[in-house]
N, C-alpha and C. Protein backbone atom coordinates (compact mmCIF):
# COMPACT_ATOMS: atom_id res chain seq x y z
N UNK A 1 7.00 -22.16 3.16
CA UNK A 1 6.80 -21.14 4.20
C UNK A 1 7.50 -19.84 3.80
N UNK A 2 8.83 -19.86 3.12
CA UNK A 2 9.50 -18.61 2.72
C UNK A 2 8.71 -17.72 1.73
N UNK A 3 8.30 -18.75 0.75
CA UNK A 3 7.61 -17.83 -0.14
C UNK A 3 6.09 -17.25 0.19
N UNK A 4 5.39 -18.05 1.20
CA UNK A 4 4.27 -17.35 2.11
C UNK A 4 4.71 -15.95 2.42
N UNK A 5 5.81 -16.26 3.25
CA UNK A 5 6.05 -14.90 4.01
C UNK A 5 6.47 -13.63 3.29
N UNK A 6 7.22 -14.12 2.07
CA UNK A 6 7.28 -13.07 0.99
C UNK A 6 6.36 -12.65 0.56
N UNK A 7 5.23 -13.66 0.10
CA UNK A 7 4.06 -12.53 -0.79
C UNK A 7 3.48 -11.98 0.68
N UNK A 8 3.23 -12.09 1.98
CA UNK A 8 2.48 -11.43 2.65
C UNK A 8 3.44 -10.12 2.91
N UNK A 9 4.49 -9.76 3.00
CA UNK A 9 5.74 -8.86 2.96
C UNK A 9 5.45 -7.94 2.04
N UNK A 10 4.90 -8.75 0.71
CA UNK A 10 5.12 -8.03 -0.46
C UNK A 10 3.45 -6.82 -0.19
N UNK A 11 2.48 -7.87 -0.12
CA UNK A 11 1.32 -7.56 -0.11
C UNK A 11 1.34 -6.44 0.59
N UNK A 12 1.95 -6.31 2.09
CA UNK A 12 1.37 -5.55 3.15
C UNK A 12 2.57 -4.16 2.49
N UNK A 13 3.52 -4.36 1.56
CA UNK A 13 3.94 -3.00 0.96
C UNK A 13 3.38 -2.38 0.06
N UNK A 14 2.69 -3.53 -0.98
CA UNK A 14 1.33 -2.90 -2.10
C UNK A 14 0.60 -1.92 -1.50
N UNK A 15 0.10 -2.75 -0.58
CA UNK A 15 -1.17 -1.85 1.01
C UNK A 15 -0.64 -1.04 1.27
N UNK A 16 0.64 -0.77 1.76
CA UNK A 16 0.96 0.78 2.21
C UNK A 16 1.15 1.86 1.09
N UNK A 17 1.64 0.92 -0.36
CA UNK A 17 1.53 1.99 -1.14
C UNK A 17 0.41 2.62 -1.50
N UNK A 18 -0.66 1.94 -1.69
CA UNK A 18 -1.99 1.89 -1.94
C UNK A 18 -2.48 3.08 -1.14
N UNK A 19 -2.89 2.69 -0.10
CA UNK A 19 -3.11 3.70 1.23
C UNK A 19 -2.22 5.31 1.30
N UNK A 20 -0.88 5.32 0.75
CA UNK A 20 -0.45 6.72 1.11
C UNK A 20 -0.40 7.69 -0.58
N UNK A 21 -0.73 6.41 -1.43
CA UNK A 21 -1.36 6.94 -2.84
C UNK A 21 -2.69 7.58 -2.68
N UNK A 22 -3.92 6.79 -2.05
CA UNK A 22 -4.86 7.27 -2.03
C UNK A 22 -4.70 8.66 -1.12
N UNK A 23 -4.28 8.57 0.30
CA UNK A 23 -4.57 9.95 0.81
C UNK A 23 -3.87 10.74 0.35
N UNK A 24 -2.60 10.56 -0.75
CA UNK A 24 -2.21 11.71 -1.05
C UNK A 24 -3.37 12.42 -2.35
N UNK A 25 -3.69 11.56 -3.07
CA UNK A 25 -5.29 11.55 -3.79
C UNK A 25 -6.45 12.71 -3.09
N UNK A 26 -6.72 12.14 -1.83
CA UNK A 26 -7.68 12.60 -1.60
C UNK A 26 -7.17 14.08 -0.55
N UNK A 27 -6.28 14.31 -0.36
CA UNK A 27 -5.10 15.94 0.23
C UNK A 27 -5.43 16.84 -1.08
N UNK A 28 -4.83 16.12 -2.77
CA UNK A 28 -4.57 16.90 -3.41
C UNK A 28 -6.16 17.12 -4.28
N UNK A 29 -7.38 16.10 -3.90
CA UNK A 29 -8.52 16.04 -4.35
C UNK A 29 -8.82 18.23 -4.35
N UNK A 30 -9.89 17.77 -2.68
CA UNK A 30 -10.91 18.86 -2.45
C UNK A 30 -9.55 20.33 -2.51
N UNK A 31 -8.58 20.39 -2.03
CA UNK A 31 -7.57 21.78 -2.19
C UNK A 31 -7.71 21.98 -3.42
């Protein structure tokens, strides 16, 4: 169960990096 909860911990910080990589992507895209 610990290590469940770690990779979903881990995962859902990949995802946020992911997500504020891309919109910073797509801010510094069309400007």
């Amino acid at each position: 169960l610990t290590v469940g909860l770690v990779g979903i911990i881990i995962g859902t910080i990949f995802i946020i990096k992911g997500l504020r990589k891309s919109n910073a992507a797509e801010r510094r895209g069309p400007l």
